[in-house]
PDB file of N, CA and C in Angstrom:
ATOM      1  N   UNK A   1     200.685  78.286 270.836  1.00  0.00           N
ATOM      2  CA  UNK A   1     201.625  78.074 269.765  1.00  0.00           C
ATOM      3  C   UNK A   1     201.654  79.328 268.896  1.00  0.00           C
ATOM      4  N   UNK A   2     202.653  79.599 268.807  1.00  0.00           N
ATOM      5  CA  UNK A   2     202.407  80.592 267.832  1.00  0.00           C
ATOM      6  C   UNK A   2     202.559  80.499 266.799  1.00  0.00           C
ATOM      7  N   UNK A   3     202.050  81.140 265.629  1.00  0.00           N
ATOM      8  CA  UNK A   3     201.630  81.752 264.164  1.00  0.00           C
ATOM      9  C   UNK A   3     202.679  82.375 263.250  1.00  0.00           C
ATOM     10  N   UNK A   4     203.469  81.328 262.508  1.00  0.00           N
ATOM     11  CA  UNK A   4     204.600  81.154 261.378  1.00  0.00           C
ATOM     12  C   UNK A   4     204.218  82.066 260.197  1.00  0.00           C
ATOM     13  N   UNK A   5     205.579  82.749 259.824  1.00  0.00           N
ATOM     14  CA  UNK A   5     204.765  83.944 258.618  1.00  0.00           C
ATOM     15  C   UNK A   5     204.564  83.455 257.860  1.00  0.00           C
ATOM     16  N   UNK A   6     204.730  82.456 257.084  1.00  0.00           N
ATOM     17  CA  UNK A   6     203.919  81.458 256.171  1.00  0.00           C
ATOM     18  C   UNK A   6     202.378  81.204 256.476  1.00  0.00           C
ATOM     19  N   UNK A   7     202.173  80.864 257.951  1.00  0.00           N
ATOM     20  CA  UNK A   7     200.823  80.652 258.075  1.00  0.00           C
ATOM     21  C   UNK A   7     199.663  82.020 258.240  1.00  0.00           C
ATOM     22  N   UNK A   8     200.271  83.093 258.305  1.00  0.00           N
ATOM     23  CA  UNK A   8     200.080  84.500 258.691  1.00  0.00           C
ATOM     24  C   UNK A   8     199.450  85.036 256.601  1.00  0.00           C
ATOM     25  N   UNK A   9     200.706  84.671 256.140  1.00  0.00           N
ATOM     26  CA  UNK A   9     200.534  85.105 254.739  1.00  0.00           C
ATOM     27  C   UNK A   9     199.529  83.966 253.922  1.00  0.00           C
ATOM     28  N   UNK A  10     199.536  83.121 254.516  1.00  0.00           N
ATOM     29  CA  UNK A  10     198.352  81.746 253.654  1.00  0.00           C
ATOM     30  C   UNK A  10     196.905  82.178 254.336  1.00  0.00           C
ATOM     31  N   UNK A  11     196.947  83.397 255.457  1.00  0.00           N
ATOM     32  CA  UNK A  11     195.453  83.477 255.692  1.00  0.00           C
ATOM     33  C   UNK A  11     195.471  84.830 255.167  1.00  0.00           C
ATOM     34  N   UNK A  12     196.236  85.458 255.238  1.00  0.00           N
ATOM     35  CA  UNK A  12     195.719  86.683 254.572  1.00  0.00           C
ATOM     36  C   UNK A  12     195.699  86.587 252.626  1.00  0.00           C
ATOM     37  N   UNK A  13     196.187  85.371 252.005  1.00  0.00           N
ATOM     38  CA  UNK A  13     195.929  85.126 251.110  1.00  0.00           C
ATOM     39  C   UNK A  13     194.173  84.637 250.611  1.00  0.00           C
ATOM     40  N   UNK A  14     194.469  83.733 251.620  1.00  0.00           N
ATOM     41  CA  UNK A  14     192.458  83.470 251.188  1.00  0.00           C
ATOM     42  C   UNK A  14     192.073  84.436 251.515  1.00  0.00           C
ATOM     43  N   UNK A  15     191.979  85.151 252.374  1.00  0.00           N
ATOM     44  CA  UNK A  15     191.304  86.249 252.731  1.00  0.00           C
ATOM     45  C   UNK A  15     190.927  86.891 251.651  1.00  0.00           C
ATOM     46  N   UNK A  16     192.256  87.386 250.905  1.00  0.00           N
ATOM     47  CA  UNK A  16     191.635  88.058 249.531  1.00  0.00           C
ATOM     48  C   UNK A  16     191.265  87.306 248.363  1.00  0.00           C
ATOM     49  N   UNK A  17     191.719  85.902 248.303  1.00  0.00           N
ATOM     50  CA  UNK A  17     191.215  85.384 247.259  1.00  0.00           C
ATOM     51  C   UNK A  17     189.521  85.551 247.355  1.00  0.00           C
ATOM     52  N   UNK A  18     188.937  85.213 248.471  1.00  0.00           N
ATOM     53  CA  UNK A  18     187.825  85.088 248.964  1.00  0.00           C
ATOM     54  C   UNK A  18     187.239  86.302 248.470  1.00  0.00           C
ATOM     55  N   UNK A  19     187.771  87.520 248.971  1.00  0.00           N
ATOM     56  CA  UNK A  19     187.028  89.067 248.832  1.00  0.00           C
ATOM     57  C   UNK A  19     187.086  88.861 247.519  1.00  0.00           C
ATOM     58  N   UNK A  20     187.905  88.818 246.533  1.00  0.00           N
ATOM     59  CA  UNK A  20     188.101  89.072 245.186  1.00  0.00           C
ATOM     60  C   UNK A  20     187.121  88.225 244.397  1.00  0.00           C
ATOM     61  N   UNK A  21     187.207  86.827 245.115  1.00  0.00           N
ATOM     62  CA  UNK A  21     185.833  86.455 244.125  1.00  0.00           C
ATOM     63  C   UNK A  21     184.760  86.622 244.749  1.00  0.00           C
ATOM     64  N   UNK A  22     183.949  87.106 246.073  1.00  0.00           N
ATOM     65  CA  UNK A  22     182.781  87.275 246.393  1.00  0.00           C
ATOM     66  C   UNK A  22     182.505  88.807 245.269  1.00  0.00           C
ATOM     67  N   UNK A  23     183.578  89.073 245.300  1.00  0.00           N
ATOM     68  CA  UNK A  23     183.344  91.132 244.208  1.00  0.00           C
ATOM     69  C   UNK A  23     182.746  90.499 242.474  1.00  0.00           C
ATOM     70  N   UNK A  24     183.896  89.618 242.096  1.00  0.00           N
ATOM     71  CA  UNK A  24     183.786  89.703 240.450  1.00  0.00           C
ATOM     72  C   UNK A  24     182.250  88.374 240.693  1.00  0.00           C
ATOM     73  N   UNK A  25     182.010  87.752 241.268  1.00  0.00           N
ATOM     74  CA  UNK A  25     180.970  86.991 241.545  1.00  0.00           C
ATOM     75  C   UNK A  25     179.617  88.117 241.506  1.00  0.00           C
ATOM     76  N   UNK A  26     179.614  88.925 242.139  1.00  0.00           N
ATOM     77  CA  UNK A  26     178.357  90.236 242.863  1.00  0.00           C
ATOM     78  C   UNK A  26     178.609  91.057 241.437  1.00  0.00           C
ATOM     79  N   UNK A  27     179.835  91.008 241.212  1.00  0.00           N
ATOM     80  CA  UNK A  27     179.781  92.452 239.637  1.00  0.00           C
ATOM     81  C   UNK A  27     179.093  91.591 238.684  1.00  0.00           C
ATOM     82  N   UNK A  28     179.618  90.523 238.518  1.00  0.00           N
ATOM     83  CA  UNK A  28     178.502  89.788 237.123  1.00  0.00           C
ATOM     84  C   UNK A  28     176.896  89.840 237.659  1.00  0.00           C
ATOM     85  N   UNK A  29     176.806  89.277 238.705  1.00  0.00           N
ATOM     86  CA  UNK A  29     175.374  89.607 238.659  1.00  0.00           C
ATOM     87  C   UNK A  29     174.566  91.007 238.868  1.00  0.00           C
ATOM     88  N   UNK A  30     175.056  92.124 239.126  1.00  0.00           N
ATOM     89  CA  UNK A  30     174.918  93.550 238.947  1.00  0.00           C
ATOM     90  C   UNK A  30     174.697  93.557 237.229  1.00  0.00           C
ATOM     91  N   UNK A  31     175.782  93.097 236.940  1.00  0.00           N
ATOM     92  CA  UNK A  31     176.067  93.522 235.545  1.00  0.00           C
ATOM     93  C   UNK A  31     174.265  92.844 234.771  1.00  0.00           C
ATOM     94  N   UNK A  32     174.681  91.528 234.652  1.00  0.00           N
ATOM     95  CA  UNK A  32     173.268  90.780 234.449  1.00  0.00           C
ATOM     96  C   UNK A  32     172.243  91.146 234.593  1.00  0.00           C
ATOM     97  N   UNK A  33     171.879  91.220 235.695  1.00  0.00           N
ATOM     98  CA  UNK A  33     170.208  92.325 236.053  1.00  0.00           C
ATOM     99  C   UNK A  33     170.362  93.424 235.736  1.00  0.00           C
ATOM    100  N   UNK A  34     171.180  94.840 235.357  1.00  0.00           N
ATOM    101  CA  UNK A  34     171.572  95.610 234.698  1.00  0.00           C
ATOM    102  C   UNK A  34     171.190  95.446 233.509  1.00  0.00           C
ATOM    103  N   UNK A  35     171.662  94.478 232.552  1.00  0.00           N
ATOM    104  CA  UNK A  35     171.756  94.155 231.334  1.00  0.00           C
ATOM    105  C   UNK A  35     169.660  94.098 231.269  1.00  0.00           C
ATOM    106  N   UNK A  36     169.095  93.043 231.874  1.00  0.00           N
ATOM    107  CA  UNK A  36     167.971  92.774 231.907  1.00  0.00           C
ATOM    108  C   UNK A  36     166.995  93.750 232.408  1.00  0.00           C
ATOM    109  N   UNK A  37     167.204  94.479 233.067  1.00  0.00           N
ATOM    110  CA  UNK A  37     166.577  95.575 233.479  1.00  0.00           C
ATOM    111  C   UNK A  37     166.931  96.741 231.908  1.00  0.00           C
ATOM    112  N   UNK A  38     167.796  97.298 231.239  1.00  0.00           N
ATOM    113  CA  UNK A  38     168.229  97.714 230.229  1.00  0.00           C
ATOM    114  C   UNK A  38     167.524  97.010 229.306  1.00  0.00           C
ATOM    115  N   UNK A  39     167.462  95.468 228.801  1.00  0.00           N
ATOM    116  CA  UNK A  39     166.534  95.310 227.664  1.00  0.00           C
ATOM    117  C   UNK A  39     164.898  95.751 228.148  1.00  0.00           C
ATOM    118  N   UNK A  40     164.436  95.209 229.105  1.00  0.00           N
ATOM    119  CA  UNK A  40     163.068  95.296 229.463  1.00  0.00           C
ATOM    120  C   UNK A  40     162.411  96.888 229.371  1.00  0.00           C
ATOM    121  N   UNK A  41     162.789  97.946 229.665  1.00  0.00           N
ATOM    122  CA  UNK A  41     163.034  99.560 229.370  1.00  0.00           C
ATOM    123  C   UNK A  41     163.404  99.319 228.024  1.00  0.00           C
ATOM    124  N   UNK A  42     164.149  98.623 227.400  1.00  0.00           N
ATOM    125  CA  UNK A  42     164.151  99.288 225.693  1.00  0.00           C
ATOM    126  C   UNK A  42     162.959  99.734 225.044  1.00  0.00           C
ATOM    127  N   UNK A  43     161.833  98.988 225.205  1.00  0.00           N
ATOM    128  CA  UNK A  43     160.794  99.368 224.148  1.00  0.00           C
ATOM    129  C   UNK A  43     160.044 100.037 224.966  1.00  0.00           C
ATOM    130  N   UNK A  44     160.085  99.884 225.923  1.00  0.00           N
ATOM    131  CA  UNK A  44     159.409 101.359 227.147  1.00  0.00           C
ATOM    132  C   UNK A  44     159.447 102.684 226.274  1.00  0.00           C
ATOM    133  N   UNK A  45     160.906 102.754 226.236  1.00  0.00           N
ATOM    134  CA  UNK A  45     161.428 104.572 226.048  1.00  0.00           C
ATOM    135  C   UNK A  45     162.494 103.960 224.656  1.00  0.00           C
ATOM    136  N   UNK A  46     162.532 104.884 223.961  1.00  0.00           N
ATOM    137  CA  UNK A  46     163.659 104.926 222.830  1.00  0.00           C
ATOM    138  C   UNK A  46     164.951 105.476 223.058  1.00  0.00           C
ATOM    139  N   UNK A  47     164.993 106.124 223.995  1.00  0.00           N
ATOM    140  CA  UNK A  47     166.825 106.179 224.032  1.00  0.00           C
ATOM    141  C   UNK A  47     166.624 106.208 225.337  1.00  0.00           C
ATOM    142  N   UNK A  48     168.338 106.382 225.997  1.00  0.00           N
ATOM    143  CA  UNK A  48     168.687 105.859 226.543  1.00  0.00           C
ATOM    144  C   UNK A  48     168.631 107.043 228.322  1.00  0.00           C
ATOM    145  N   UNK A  49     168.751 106.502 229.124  1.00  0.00           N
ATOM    146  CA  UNK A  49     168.483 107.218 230.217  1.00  0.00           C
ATOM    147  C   UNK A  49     169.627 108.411 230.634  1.00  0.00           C
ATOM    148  N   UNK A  50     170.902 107.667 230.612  1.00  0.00           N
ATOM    149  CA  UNK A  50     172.387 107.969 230.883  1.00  0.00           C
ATOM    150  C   UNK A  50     173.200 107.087 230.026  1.00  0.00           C
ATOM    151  N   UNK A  51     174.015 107.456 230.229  1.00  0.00           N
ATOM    152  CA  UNK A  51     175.580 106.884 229.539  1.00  0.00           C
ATOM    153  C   UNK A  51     175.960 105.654 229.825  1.00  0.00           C
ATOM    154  N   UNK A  52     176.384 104.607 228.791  1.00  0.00           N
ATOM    155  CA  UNK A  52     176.405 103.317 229.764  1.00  0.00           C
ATOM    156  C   UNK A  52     177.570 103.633 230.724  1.00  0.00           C
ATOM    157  N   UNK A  53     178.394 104.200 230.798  1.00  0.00           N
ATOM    158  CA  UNK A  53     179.683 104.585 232.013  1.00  0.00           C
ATOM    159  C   UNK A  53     178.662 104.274 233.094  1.00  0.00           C
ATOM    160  N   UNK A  54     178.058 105.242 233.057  1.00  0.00           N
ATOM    161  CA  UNK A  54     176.906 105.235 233.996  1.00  0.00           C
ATOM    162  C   UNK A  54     176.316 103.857 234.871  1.00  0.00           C
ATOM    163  N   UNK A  55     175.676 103.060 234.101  1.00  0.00           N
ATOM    164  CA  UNK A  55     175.553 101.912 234.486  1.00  0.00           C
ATOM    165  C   UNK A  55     176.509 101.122 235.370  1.00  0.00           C
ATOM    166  N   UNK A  56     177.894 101.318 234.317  1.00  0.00           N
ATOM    167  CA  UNK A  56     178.721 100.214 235.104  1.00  0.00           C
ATOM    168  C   UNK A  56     179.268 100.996 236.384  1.00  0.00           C
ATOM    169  N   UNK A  57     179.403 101.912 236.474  1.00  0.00           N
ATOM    170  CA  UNK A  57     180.088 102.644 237.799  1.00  0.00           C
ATOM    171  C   UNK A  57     179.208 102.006 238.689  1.00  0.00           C
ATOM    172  N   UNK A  58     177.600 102.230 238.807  1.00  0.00           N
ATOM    173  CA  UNK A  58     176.880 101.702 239.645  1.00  0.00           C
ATOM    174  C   UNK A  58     176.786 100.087 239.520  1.00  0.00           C
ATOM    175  N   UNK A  59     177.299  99.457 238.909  1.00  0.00           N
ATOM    176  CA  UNK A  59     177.148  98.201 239.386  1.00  0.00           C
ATOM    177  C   UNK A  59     178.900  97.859 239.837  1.00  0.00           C
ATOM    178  N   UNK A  60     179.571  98.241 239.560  1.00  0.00           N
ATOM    179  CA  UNK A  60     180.749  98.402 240.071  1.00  0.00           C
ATOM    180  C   UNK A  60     180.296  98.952 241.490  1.00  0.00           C
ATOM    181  N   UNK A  61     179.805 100.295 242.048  1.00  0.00           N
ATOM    182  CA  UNK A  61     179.783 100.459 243.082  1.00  0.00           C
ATOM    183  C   UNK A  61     178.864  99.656 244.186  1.00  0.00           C
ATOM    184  N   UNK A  62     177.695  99.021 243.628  1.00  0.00           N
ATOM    185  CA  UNK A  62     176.988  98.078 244.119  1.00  0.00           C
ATOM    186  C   UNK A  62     177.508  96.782 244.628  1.00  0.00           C
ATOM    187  N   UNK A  63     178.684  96.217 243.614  1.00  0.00           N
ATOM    188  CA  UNK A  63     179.562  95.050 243.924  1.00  0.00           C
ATOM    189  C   UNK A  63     180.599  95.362 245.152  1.00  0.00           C
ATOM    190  N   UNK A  64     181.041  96.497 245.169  1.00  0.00           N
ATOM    191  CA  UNK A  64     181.992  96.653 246.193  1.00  0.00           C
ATOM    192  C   UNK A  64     181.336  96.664 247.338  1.00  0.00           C
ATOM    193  N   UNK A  65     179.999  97.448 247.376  1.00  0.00           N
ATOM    194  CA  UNK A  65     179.590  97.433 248.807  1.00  0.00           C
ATOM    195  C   UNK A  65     179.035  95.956 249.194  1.00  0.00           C
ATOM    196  N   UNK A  66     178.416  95.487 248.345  1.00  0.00           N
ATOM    197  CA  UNK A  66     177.919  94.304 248.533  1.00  0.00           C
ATOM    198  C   UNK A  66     179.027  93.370 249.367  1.00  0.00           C
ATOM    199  N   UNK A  67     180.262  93.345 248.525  1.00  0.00           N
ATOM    200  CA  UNK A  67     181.708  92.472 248.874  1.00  0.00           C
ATOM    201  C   UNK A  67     181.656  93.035 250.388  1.00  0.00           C
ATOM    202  N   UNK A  68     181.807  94.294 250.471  1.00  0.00           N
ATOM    203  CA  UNK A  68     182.671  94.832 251.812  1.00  0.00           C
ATOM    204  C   UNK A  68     181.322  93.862 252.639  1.00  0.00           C
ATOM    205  N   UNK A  69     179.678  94.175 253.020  1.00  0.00           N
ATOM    206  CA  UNK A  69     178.857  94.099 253.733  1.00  0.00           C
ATOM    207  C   UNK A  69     179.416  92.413 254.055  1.00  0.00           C
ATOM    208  N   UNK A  70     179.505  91.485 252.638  1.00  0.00           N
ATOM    209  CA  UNK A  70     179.726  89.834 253.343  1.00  0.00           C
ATOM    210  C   UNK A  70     180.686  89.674 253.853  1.00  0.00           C
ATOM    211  N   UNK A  71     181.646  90.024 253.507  1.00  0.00           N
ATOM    212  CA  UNK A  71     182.925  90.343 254.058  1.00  0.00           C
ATOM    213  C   UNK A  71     183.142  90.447 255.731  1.00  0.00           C
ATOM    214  N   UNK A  72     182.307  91.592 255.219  1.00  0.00           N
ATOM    215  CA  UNK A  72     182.229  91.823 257.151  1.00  0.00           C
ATOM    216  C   UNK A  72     181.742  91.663 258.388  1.00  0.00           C
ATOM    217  N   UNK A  73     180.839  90.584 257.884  1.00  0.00           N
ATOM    218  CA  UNK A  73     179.781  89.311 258.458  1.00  0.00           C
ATOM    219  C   UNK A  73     178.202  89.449 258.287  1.00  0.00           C
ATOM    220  N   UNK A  74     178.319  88.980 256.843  1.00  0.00           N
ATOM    221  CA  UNK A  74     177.247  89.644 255.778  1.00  0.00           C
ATOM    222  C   UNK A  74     176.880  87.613 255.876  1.00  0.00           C
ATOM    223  N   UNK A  75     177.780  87.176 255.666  1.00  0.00           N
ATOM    224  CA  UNK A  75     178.054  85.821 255.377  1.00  0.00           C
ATOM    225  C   UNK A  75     177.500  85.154 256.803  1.00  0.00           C
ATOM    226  N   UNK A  76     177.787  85.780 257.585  1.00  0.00           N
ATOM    227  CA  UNK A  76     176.945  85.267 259.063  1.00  0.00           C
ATOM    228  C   UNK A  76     175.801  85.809 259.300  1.00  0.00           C
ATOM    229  N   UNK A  77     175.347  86.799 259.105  1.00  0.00           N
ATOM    230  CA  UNK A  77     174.174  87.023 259.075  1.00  0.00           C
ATOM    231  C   UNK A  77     172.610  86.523 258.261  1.00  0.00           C
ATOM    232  N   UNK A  78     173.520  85.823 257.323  1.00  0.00           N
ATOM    233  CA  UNK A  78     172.602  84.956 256.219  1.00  0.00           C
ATOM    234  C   UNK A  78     172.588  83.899 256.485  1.00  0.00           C
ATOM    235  N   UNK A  79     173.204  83.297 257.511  1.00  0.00           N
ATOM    236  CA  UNK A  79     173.353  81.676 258.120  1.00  0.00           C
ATOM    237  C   UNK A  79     174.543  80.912 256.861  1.00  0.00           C
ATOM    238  N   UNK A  80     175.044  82.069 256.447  1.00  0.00           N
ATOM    239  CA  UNK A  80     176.122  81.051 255.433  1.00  0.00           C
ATOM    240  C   UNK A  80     177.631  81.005 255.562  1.00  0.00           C
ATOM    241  N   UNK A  81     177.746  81.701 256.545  1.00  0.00           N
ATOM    242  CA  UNK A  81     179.292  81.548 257.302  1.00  0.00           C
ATOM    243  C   UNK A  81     179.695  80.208 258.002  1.00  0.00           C
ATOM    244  N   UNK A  82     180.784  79.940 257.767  1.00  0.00           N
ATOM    245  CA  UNK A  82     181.257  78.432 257.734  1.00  0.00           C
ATOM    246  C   UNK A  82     182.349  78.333 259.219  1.00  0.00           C
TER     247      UNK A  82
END
């Protein structure tokens, strides 16, 4: 049978709904342990290491790879692919 562009565009829709929230899902928790790792070092050292830019680029870049790895059968490899 073949595959109606409606049904073509409703999978490539989850598709990204899916990617998009496995990313902002992985960036909050980057961000979070970031944040917690940042208070716990406060009274370590008195200023600051780098720039917070700094920070978020790397948890920004941490979230993307993270997304791409489940994405790309990251999710099967953890026994959590459906």
């Amino acid at each position: 049978m073949a595959t109606t562009l409606r049904s073509s565009v409703d999978t490539v829709l989850a598709d990204a709904n899916r990617a998009f929230g496995t990313f902002v899902g992985l960036l909050w928790v980057c961000l979070l342990v970031g944040l917690l790792v940042a208070r716990a070092a406060a009274p370590a050292s008195s200023e600051l290491v780098g720039p917070a830019e700094l920070g978020l680029s790397a948890a920004f870049v941490a979230a993307a790879l993270g997304t791409t790895w489940l994405e790309g059968g990251g999710y099967e490899r953890l026994g959590a692919g459906g």
